[in-house]
PDB file of N, CA and C in Angstrom:
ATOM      1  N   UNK A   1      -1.377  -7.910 -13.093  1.00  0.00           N
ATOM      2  CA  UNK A   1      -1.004  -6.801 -12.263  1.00  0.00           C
ATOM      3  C   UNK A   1      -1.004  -7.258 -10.815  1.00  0.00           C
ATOM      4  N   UNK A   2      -0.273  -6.743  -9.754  1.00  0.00           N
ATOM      5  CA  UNK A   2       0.321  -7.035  -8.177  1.00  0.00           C
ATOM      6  C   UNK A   2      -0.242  -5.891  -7.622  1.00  0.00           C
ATOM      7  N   UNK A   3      -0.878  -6.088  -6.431  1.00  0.00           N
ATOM      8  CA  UNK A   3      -0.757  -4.490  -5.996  1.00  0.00           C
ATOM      9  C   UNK A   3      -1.292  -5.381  -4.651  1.00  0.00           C
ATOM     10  N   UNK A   4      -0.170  -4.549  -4.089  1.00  0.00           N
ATOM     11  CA  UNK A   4      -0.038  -4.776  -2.291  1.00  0.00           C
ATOM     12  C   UNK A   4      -0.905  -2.928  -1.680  1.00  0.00           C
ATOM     13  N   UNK A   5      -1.731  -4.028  -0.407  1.00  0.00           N
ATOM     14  CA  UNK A   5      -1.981  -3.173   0.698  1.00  0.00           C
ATOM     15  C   UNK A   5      -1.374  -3.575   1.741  1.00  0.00           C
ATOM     16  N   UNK A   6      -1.220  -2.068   2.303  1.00  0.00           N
ATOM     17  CA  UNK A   6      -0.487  -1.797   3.477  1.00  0.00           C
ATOM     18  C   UNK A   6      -1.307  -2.400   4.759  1.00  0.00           C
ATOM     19  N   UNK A   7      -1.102  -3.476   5.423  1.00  0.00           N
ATOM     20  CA  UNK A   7      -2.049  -3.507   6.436  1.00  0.00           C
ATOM     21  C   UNK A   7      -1.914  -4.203   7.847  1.00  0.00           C
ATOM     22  N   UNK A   8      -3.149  -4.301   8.519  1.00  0.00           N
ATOM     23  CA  UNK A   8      -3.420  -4.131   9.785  1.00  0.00           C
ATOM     24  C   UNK A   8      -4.342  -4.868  10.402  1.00  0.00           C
ATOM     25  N   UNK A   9      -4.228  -6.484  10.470  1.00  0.00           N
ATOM     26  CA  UNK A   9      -5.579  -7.018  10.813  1.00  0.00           C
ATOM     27  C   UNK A   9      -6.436  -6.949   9.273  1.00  0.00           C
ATOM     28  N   UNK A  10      -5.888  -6.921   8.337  1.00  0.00           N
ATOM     29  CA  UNK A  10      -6.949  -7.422   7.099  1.00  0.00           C
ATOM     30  C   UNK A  10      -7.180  -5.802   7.183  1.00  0.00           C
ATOM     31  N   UNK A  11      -6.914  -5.104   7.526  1.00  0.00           N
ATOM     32  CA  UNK A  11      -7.187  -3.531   7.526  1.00  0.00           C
ATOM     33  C   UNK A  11      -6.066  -2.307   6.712  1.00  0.00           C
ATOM     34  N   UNK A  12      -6.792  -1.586   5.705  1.00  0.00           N
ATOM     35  CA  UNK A  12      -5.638  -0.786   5.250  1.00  0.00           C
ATOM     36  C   UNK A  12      -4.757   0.288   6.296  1.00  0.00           C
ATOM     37  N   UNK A  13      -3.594  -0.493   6.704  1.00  0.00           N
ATOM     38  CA  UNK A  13      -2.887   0.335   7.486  1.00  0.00           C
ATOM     39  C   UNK A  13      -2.878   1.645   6.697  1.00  0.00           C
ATOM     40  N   UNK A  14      -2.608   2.850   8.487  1.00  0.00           N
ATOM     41  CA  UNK A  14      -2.807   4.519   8.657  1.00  0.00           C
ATOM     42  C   UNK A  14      -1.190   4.495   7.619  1.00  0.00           C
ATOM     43  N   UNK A  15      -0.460   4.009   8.001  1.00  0.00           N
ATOM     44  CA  UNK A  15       1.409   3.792   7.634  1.00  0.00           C
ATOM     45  C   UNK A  15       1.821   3.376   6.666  1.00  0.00           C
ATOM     46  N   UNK A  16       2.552   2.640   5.397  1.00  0.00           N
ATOM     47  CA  UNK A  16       2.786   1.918   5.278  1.00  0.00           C
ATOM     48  C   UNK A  16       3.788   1.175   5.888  1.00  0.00           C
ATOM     49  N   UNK A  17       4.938   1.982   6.016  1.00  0.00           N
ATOM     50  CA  UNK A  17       6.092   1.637   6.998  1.00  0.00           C
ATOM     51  C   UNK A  17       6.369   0.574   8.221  1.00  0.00           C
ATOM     52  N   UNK A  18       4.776   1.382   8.911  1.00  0.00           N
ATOM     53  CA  UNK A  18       5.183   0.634  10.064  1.00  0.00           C
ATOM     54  C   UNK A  18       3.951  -0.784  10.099  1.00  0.00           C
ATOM     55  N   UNK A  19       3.358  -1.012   9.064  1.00  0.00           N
ATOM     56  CA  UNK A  19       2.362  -1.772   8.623  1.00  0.00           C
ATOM     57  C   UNK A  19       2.550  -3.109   9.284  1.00  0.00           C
ATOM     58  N   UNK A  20       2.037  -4.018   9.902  1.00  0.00           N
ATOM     59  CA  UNK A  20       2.218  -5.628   9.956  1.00  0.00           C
ATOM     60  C   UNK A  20       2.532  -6.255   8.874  1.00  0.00           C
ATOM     61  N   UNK A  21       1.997  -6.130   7.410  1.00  0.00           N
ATOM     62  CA  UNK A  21       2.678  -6.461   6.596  1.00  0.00           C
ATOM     63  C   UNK A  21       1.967  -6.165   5.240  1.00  0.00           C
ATOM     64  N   UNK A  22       1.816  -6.982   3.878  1.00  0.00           N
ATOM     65  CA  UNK A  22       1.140  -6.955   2.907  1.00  0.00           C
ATOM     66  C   UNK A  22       0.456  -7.591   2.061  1.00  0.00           C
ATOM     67  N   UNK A  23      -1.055  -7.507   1.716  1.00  0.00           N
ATOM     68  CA  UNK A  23      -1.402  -8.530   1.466  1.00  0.00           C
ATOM     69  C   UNK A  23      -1.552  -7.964   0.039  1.00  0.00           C
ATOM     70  N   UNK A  24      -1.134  -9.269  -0.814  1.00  0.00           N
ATOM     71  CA  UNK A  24      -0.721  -8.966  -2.216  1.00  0.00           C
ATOM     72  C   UNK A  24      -1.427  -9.714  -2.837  1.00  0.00           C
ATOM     73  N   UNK A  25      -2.282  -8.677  -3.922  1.00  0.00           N
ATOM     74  CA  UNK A  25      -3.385  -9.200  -4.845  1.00  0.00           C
ATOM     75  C   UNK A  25      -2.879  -9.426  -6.390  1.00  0.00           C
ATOM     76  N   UNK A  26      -3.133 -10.582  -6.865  1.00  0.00           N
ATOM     77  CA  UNK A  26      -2.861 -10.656  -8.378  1.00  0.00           C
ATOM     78  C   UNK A  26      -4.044  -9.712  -8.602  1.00  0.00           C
ATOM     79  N   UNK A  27      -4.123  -9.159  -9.966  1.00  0.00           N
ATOM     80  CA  UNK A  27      -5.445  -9.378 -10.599  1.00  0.00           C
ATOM     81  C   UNK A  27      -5.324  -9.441 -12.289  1.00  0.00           C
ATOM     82  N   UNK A  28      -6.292 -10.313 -12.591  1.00  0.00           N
ATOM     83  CA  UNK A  28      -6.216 -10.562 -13.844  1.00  0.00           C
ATOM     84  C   UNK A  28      -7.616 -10.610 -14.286  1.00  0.00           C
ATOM     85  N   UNK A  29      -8.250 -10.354 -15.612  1.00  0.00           N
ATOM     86  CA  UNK A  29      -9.415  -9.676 -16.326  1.00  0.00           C
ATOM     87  C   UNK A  29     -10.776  -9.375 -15.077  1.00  0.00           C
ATOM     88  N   UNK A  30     -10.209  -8.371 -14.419  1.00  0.00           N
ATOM     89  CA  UNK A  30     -10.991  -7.652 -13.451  1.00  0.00           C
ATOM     90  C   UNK A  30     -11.741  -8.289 -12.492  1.00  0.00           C
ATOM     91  N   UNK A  31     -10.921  -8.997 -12.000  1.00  0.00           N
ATOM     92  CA  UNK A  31     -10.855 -10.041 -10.533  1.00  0.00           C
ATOM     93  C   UNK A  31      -9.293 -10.146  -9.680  1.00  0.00           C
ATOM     94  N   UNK A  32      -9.635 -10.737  -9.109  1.00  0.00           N
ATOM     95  CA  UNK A  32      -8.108 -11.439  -8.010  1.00  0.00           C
ATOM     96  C   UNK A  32      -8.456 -13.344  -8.353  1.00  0.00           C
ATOM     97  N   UNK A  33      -7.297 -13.209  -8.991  1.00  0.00           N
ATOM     98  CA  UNK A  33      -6.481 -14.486  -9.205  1.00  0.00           C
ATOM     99  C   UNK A  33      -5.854 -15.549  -8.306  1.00  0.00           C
ATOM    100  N   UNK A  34      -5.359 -14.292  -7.382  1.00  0.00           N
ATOM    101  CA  UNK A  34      -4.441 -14.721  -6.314  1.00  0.00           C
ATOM    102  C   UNK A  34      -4.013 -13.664  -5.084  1.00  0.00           C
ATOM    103  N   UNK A  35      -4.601 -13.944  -3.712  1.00  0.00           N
ATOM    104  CA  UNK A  35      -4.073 -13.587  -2.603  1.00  0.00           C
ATOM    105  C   UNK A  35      -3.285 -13.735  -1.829  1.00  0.00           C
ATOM    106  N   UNK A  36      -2.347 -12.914  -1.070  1.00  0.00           N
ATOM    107  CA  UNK A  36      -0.841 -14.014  -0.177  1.00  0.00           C
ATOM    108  C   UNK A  36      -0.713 -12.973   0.904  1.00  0.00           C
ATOM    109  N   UNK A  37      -0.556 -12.652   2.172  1.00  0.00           N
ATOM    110  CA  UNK A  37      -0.024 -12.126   2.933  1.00  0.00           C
ATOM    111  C   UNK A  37       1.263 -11.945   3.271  1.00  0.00           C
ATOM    112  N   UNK A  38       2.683 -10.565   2.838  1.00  0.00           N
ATOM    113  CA  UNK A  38       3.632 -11.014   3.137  1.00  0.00           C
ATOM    114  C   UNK A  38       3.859 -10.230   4.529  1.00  0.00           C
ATOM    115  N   UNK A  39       4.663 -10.855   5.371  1.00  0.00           N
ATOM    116  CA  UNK A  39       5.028  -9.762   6.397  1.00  0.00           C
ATOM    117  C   UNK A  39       5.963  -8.654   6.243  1.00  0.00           C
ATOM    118  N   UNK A  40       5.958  -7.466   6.876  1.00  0.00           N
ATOM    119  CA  UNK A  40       6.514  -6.652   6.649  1.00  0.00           C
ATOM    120  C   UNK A  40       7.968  -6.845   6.819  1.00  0.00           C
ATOM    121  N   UNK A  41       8.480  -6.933   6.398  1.00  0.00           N
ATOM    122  CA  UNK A  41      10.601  -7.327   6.615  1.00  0.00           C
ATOM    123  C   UNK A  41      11.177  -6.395   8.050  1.00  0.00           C
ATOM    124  N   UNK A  42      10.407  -5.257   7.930  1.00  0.00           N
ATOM    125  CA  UNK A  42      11.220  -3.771   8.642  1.00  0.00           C
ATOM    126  C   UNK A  42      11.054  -2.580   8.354  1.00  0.00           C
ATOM    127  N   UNK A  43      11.067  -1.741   8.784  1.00  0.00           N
ATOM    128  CA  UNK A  43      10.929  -0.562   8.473  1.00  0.00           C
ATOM    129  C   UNK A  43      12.160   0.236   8.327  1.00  0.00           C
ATOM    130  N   UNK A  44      12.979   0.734   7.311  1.00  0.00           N
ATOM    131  CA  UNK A  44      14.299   1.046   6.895  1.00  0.00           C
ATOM    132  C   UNK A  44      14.019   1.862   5.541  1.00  0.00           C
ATOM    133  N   UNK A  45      14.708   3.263   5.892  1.00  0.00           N
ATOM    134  CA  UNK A  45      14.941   4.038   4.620  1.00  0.00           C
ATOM    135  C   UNK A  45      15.072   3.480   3.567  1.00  0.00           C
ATOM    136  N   UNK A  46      14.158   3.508   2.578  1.00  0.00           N
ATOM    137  CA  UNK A  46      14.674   2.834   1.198  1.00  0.00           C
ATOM    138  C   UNK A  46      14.383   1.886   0.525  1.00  0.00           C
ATOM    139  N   UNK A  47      14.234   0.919   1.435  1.00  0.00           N
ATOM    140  CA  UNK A  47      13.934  -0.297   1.692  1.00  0.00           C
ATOM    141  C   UNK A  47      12.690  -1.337   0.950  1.00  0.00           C
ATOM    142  N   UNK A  48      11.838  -0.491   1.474  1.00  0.00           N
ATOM    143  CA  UNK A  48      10.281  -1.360   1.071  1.00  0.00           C
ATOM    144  C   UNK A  48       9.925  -1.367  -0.528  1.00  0.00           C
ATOM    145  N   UNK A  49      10.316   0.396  -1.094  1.00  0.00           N
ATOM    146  CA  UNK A  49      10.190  -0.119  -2.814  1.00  0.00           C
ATOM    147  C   UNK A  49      11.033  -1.156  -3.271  1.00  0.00           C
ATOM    148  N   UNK A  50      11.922  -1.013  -2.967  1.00  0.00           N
ATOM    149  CA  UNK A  50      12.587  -2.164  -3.453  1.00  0.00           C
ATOM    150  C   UNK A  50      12.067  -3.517  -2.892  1.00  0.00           C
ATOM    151  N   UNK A  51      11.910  -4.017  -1.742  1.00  0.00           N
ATOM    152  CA  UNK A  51      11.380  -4.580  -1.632  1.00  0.00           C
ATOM    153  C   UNK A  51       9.876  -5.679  -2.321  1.00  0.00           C
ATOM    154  N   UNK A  52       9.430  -4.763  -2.387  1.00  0.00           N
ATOM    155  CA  UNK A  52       7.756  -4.480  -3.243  1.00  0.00           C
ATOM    156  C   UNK A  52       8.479  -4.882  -4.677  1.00  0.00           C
ATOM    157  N   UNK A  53       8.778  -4.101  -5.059  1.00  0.00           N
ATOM    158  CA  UNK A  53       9.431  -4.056  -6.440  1.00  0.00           C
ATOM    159  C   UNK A  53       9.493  -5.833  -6.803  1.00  0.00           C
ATOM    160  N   UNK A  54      10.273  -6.270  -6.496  1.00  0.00           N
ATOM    161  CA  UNK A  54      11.421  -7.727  -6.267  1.00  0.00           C
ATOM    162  C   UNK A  54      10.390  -8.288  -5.877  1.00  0.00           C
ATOM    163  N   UNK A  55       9.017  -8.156  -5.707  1.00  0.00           N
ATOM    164  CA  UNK A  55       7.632  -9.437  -5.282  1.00  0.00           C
ATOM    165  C   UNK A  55       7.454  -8.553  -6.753  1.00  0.00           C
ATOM    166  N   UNK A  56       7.595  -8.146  -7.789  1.00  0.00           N
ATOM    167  CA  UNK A  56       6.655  -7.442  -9.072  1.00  0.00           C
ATOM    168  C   UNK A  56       5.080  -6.707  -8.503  1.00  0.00           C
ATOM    169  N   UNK A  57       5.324  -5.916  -7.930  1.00  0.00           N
ATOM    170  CA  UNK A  57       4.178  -5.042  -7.409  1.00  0.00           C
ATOM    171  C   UNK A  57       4.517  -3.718  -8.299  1.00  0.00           C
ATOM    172  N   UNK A  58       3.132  -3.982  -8.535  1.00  0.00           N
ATOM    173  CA  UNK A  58       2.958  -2.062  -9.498  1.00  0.00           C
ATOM    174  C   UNK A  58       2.093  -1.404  -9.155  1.00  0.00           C
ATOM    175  N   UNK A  59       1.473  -1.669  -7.922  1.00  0.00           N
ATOM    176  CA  UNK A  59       0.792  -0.695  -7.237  1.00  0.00           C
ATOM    177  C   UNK A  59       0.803  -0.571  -5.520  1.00  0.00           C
ATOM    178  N   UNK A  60       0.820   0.193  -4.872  1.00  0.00           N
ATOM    179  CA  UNK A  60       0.759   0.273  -3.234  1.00  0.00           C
ATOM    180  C   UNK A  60      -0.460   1.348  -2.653  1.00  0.00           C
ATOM    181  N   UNK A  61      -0.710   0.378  -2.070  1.00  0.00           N
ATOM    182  CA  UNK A  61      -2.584   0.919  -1.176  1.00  0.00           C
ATOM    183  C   UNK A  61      -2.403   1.205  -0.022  1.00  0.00           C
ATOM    184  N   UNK A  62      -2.174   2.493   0.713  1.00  0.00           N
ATOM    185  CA  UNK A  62      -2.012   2.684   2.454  1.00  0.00           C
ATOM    186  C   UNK A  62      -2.819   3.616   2.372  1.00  0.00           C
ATOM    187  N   UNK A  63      -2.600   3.881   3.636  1.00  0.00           N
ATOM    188  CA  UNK A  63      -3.325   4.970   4.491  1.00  0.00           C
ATOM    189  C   UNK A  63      -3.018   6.540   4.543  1.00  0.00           C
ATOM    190  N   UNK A  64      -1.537   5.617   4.774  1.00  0.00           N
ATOM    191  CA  UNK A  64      -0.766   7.170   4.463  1.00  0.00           C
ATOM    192  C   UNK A  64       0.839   6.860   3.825  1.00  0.00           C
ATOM    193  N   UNK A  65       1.745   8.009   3.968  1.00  0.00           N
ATOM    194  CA  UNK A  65       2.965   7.250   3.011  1.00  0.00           C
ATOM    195  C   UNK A  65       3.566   8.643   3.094  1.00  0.00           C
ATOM    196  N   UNK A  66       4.880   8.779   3.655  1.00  0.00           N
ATOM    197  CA  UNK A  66       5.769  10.063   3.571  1.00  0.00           C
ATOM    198  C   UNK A  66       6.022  10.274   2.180  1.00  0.00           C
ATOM    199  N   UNK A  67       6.708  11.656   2.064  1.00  0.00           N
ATOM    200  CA  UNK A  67       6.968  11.910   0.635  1.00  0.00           C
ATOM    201  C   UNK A  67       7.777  11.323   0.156  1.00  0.00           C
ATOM    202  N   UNK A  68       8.998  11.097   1.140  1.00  0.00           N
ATOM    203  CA  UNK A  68      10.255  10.030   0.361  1.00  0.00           C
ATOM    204  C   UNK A  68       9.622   9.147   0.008  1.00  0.00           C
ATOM    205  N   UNK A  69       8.743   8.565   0.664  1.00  0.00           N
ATOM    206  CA  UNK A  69       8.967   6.967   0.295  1.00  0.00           C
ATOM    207  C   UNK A  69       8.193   7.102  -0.865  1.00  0.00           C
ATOM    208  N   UNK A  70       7.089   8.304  -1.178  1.00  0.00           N
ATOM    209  CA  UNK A  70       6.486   8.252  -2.338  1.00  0.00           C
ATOM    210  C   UNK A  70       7.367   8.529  -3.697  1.00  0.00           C
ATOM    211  N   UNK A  71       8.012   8.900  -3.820  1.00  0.00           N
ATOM    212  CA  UNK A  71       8.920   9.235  -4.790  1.00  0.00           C
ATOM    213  C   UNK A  71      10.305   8.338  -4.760  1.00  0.00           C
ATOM    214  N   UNK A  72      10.400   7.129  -3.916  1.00  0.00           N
ATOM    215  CA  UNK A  72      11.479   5.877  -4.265  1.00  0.00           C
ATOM    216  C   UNK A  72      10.139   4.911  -4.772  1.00  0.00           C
ATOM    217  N   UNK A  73       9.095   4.946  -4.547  1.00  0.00           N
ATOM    218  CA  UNK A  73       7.726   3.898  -5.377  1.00  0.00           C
ATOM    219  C   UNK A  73       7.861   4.441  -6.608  1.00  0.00           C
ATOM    220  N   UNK A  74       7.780   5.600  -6.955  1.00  0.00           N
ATOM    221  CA  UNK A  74       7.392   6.607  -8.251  1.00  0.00           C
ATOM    222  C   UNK A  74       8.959   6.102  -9.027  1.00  0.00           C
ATOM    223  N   UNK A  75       9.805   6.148  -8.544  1.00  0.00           N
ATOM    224  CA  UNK A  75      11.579   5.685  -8.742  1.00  0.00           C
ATOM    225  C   UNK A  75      11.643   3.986  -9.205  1.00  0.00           C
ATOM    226  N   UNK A  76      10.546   3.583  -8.820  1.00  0.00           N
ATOM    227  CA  UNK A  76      10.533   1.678  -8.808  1.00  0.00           C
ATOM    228  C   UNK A  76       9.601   1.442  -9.607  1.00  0.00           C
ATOM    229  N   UNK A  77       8.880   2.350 -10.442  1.00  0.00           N
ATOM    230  CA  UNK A  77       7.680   2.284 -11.079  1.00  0.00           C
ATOM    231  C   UNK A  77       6.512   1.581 -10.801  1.00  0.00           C
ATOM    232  N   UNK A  78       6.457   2.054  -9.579  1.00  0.00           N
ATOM    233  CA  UNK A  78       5.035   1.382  -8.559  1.00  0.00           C
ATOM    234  C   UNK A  78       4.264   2.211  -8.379  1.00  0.00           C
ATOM    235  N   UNK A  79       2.982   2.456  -8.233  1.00  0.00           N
ATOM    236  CA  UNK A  79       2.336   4.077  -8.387  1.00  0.00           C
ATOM    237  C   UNK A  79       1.587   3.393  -7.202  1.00  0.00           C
ATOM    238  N   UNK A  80       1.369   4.883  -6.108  1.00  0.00           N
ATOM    239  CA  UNK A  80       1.047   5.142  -5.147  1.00  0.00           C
ATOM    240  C   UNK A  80      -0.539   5.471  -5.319  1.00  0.00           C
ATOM    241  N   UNK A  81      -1.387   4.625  -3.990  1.00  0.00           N
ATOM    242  CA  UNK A  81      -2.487   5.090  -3.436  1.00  0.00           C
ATOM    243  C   UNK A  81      -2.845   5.512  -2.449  1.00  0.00           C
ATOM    244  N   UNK A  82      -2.758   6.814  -1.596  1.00  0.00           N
ATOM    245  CA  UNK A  82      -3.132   6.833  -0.589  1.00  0.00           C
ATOM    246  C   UNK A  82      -4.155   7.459   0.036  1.00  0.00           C
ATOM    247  N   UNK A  83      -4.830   7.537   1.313  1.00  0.00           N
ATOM    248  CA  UNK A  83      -5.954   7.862   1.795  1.00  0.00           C
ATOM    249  C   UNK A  83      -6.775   6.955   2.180  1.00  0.00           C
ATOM    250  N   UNK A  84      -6.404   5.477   1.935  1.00  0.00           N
ATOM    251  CA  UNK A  84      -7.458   4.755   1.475  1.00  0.00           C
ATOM    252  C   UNK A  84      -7.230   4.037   2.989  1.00  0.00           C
ATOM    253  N   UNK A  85      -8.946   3.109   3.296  1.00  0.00           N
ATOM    254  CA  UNK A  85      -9.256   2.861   4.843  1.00  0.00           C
ATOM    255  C   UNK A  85     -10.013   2.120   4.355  1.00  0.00           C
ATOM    256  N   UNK A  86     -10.267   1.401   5.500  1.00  0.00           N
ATOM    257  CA  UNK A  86     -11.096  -0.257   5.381  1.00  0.00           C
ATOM    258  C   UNK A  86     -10.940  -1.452   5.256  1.00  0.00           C
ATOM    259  N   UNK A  87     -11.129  -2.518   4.801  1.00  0.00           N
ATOM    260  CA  UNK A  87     -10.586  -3.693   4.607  1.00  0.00           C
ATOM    261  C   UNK A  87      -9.963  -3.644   3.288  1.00  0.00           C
ATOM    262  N   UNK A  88      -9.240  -4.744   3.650  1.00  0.00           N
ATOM    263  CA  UNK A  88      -8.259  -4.764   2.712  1.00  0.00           C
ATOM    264  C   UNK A  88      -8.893  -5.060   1.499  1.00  0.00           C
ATOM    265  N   UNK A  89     -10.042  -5.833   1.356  1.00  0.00           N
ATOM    266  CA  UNK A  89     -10.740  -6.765   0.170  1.00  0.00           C
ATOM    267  C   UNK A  89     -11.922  -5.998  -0.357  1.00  0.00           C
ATOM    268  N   UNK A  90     -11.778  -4.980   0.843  1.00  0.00           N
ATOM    269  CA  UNK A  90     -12.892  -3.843   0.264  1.00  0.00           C
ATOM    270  C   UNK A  90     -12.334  -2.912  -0.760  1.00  0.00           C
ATOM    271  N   UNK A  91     -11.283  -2.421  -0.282  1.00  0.00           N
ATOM    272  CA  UNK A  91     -10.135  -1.841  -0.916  1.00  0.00           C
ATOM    273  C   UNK A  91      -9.957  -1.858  -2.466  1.00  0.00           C
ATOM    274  N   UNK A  92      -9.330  -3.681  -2.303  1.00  0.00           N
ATOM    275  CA  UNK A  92      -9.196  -3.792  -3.668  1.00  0.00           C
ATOM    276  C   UNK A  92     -10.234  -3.944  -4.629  1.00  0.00           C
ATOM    277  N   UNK A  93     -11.563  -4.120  -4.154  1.00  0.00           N
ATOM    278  CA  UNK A  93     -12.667  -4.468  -4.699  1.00  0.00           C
ATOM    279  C   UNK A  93     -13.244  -2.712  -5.733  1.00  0.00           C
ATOM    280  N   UNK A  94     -12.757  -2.039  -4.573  1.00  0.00           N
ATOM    281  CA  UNK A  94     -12.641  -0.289  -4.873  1.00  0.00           C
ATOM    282  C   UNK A  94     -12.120  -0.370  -6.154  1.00  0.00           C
ATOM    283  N   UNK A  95     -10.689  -0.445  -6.013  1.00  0.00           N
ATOM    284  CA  UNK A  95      -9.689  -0.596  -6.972  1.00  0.00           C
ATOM    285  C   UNK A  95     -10.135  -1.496  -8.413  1.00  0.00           C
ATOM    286  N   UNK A  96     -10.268  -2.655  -8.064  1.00  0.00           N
ATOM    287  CA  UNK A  96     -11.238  -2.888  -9.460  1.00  0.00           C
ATOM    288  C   UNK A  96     -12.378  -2.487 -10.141  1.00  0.00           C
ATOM    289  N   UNK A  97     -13.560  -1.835  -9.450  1.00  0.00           N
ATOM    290  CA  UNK A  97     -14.450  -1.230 -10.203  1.00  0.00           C
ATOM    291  C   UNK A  97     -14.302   0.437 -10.399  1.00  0.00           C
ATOM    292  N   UNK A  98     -13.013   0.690 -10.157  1.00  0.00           N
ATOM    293  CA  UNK A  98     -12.589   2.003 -10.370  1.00  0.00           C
ATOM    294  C   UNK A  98     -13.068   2.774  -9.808  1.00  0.00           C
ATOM    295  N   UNK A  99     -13.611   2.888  -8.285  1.00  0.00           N
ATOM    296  CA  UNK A  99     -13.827   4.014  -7.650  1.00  0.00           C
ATOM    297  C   UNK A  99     -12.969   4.380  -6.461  1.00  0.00           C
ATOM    298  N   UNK A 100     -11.547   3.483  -6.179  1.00  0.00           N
ATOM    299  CA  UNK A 100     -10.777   3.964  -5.552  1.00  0.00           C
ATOM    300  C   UNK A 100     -10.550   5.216  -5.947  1.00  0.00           C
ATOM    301  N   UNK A 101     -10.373   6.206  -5.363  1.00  0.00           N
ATOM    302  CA  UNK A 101      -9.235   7.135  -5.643  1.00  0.00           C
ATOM    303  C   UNK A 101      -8.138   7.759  -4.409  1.00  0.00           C
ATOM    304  N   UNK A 102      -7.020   8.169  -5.022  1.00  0.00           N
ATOM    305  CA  UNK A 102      -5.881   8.612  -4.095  1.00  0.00           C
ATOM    306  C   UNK A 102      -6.049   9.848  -3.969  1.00  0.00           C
ATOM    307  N   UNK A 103      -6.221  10.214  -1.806  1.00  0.00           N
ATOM    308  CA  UNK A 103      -5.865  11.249  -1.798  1.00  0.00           C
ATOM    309  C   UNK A 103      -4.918  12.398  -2.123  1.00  0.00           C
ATOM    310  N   UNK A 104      -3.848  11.602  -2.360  1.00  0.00           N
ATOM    311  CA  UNK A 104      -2.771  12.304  -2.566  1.00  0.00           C
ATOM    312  C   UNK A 104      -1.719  13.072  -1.693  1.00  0.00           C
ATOM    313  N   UNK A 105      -2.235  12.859  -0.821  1.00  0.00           N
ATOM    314  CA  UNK A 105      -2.066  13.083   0.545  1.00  0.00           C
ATOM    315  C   UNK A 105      -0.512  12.647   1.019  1.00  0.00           C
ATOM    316  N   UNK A 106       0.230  13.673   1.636  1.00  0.00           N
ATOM    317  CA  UNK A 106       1.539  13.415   1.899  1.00  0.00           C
ATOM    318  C   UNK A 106       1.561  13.186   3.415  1.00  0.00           C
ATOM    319  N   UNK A 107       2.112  11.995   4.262  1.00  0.00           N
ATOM    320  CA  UNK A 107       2.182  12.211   5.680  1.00  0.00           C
ATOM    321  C   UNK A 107       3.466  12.904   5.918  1.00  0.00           C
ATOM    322  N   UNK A 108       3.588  13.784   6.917  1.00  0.00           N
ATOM    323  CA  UNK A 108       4.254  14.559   7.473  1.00  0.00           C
ATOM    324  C   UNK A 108       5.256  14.122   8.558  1.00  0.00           C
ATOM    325  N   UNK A 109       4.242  13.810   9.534  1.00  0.00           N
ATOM    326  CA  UNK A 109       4.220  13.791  10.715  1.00  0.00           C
ATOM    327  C   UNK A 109       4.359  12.362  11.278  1.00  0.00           C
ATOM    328  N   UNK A 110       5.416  11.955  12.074  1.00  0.00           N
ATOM    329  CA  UNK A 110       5.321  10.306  12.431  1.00  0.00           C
ATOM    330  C   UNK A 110       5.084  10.660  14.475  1.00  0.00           C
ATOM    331  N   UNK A 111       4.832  11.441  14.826  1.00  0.00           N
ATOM    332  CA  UNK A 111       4.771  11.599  16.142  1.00  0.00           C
ATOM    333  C   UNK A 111       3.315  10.455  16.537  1.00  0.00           C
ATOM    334  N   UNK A 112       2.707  10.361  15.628  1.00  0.00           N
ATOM    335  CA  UNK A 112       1.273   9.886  15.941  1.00  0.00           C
ATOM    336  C   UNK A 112       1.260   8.966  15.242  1.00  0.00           C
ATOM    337  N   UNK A 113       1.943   7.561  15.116  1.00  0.00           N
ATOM    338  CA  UNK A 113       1.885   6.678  14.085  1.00  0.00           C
ATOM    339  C   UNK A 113       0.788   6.291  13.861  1.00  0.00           C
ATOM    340  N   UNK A 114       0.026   5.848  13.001  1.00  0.00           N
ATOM    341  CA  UNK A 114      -0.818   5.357  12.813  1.00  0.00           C
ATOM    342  C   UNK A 114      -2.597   5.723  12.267  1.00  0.00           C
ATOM    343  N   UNK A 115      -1.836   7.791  12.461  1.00  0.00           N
ATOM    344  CA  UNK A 115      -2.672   8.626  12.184  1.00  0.00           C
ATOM    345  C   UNK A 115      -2.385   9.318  10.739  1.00  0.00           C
ATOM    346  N   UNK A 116      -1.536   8.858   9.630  1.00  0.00           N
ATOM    347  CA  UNK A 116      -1.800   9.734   8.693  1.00  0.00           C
ATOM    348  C   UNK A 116      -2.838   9.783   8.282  1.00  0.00           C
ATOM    349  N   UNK A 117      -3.323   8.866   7.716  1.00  0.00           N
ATOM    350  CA  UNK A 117      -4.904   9.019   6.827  1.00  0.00           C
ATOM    351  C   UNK A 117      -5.946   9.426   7.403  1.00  0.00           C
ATOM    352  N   UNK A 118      -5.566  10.374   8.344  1.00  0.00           N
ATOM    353  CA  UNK A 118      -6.750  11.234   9.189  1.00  0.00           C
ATOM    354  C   UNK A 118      -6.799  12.719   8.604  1.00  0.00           C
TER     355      UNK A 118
END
């Protein structure tokens, strides 16, 4: 399994969008296999599931995440996490012993980048 966080300095970016880029975790029998940082390409309608997709990512970890873009992930069969804050390795560490969970949380609002997951 692949699953990219959205991030910021090793930090789960507020965005995914406007993120620095992604750092993409293998994991295999309930560890990480393999870590890689990709940079973010751009920020463009449409764009990033597919993107994501085409690295084989089946999961995405931000902060926050508009509704479109949640439902072109849901469209790419990548399932969405959001709410989530902290390091990135904390994150996924969450994510493997199963106490991540997704707010569910829709961002709205881009006037304040960097503030959805507030």
């Amino acid at each position: 399994m692949k699953i990219a966080v959205a991030s910021e300095n090793k930090c789960v970016s507020g965005h995914f969008g406007h993120c620095e880029g992604f750092e993409i975790y293998d994991i295999e029998n309930n560890g990480i296999s393999k870590k890689e940082f990709v940079a973010n390409p751009g920020h463009r309608p449409g764009f990033l599931p597919v993107f994501l997709k085409d690295l084989d990512v089946n999961i995405i970890i931000s902060g926050g995440m508009g509704e479109t873009a949640q439902q072109l992930f849901a469209d790419n069969n990548i399932n969405v996490i959001v709410g989530a804050s902290g390091s990135t390795d904390d994150i996924i560490n969450k994510y493997i012993d199963g106490t991540l969970v997704s707010s569910g949380s829709v961002c709205r609002e881009h006037m304040h980048e960097g503030h959805c997951n507030e």
